[in-house]
Protein backbone atom coordinates (compact mmCIF):
# COMPACT_ATOMS: atom_id res chain seq x y z
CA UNK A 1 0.00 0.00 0.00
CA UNK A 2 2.69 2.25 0.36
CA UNK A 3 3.54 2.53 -3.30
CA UNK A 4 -0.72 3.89 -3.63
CA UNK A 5 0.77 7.24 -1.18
CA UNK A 6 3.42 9.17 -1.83
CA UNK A 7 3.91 11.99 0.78
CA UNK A 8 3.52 15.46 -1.12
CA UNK A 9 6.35 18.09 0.41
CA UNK A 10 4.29 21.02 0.36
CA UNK A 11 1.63 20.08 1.95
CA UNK A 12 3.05 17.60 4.59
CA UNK A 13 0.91 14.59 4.23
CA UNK A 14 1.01 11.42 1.73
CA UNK A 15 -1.38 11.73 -0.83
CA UNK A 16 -2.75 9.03 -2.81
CA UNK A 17 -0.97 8.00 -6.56
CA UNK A 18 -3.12 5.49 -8.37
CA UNK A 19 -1.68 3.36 -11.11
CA UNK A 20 -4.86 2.17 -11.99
CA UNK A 21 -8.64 3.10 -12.08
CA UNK A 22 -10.28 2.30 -8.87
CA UNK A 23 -12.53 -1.02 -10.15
CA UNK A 24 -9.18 -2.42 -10.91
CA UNK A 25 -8.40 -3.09 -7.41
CA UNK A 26 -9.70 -5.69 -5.49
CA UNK A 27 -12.06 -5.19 -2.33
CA UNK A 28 -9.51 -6.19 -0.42
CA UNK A 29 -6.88 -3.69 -1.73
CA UNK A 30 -9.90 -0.70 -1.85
CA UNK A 31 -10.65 -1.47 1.88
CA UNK A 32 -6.69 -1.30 2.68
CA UNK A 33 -6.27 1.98 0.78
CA UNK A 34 -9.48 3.71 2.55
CA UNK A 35 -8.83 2.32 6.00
CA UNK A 36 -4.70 4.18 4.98
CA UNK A 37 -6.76 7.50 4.03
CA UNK A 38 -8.99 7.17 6.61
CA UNK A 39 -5.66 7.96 9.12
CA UNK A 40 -4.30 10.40 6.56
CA UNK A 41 -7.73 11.97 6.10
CA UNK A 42 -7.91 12.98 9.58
CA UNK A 43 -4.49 14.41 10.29
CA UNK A 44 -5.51 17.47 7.79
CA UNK A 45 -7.01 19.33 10.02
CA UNK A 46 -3.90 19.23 12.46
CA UNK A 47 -1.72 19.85 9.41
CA UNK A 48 -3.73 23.09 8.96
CA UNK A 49 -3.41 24.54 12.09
CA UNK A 50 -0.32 23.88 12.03
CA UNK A 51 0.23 26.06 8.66
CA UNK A 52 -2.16 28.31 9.85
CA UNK A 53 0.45 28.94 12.67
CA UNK A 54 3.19 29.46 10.38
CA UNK A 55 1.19 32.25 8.69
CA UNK A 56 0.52 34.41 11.34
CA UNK A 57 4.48 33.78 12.36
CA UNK A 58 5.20 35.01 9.24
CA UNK A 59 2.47 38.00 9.52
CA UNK A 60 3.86 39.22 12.72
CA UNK A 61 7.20 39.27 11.55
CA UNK A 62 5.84 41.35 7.91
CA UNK A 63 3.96 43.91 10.69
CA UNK A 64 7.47 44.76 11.64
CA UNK A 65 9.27 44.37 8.83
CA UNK A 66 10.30 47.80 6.75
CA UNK A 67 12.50 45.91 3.75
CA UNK A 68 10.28 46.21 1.11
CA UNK A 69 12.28 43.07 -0.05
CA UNK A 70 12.09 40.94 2.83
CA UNK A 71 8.33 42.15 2.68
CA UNK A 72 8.01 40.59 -0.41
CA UNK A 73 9.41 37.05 0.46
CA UNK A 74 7.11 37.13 3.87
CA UNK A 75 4.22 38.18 1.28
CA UNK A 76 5.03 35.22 -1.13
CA UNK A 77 5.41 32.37 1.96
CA UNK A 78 2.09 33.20 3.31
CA UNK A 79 0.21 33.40 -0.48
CA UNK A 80 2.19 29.40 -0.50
CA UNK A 81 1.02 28.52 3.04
CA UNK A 82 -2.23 29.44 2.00
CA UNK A 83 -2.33 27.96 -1.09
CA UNK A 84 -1.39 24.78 0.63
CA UNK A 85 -4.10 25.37 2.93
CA UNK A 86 -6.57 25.62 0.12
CA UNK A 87 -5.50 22.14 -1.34
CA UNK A 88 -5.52 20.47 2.14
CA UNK A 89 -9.20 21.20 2.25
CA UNK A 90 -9.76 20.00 -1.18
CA UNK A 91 -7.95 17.01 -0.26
CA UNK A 92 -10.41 16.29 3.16
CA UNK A 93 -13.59 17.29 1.17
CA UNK A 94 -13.37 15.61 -2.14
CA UNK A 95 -12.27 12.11 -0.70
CA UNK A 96 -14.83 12.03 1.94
CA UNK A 97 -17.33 11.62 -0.50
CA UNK A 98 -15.30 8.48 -1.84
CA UNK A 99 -15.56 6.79 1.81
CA UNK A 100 -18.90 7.94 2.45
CA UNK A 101 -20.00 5.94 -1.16
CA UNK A 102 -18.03 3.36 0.07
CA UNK A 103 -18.92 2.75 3.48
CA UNK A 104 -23.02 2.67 2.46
C-alpha cells in the first residue's frame, strides 16, 4: 500500500498516486487503501493549524518588517502557506465523498 501514497512536500501529508482506475483493485486492496486514508484523512485538520500557525508567524514578523524586499518574500510564503491550505481542504472534502460511497 505504500507505493498507492506518496507523501507530497508542500503540503506535509502522503497523498494518494493510483496506477490504476479504482474497479481495478480488489475489495480487499480498496478497503486497505481507505482504511490508509482514513488515518491520513484525519491528520488534515492538524496539518492546517499547524500552517495556519506558520502564517501568522510570518504575519507578525511582515507587521514589523520595513525591507520592502524581505516584505516581499514574507508576502510570497504566506500566499504558498495558503495555497497549501486551500489544497488540504480539497484534499479532506473531495475524498470524503469516496468513503462515504463506500462505506453505504
Amino acid at each position: 500500500m505504500k507505493e498507492i501514497f506518496s507523501v507530497d512536500e508542500r503540503l506535509g501529508i502522503p497523498v494518494p498516486i493510483f496506477t490504476k482506475e479504482w474497479s481495478e483493485y480488489g475489495e480487499a486492496e480498496q478497503q486497505e487503501i481507505l482504511l490508509l486514508w482514513e488515518n491520513i484523512r484525519g491528520s488534515i485538520p492538524d496539518r492546517i493549524k499547524e500552517l495556519e500557525k506558520l502564517i501568522n508567524i510570518k504575519q507578525d514578523q511582515l507587521s514589523d518588517e520595513s525591507d520592502f524586499a524581505i516584505s516581499c518574500q514574507l508576502n510570497s510564503e504566506i500566499a504558498n502557506l495558503a495555497s497549501a491550505i486551500v489544497d488540504l481542504w480539497l484534499w479532506y472534502r473531495v475524498n470524503q465523498g469516496i468513503t462515504e460511497k463506500k462505506h453505504t
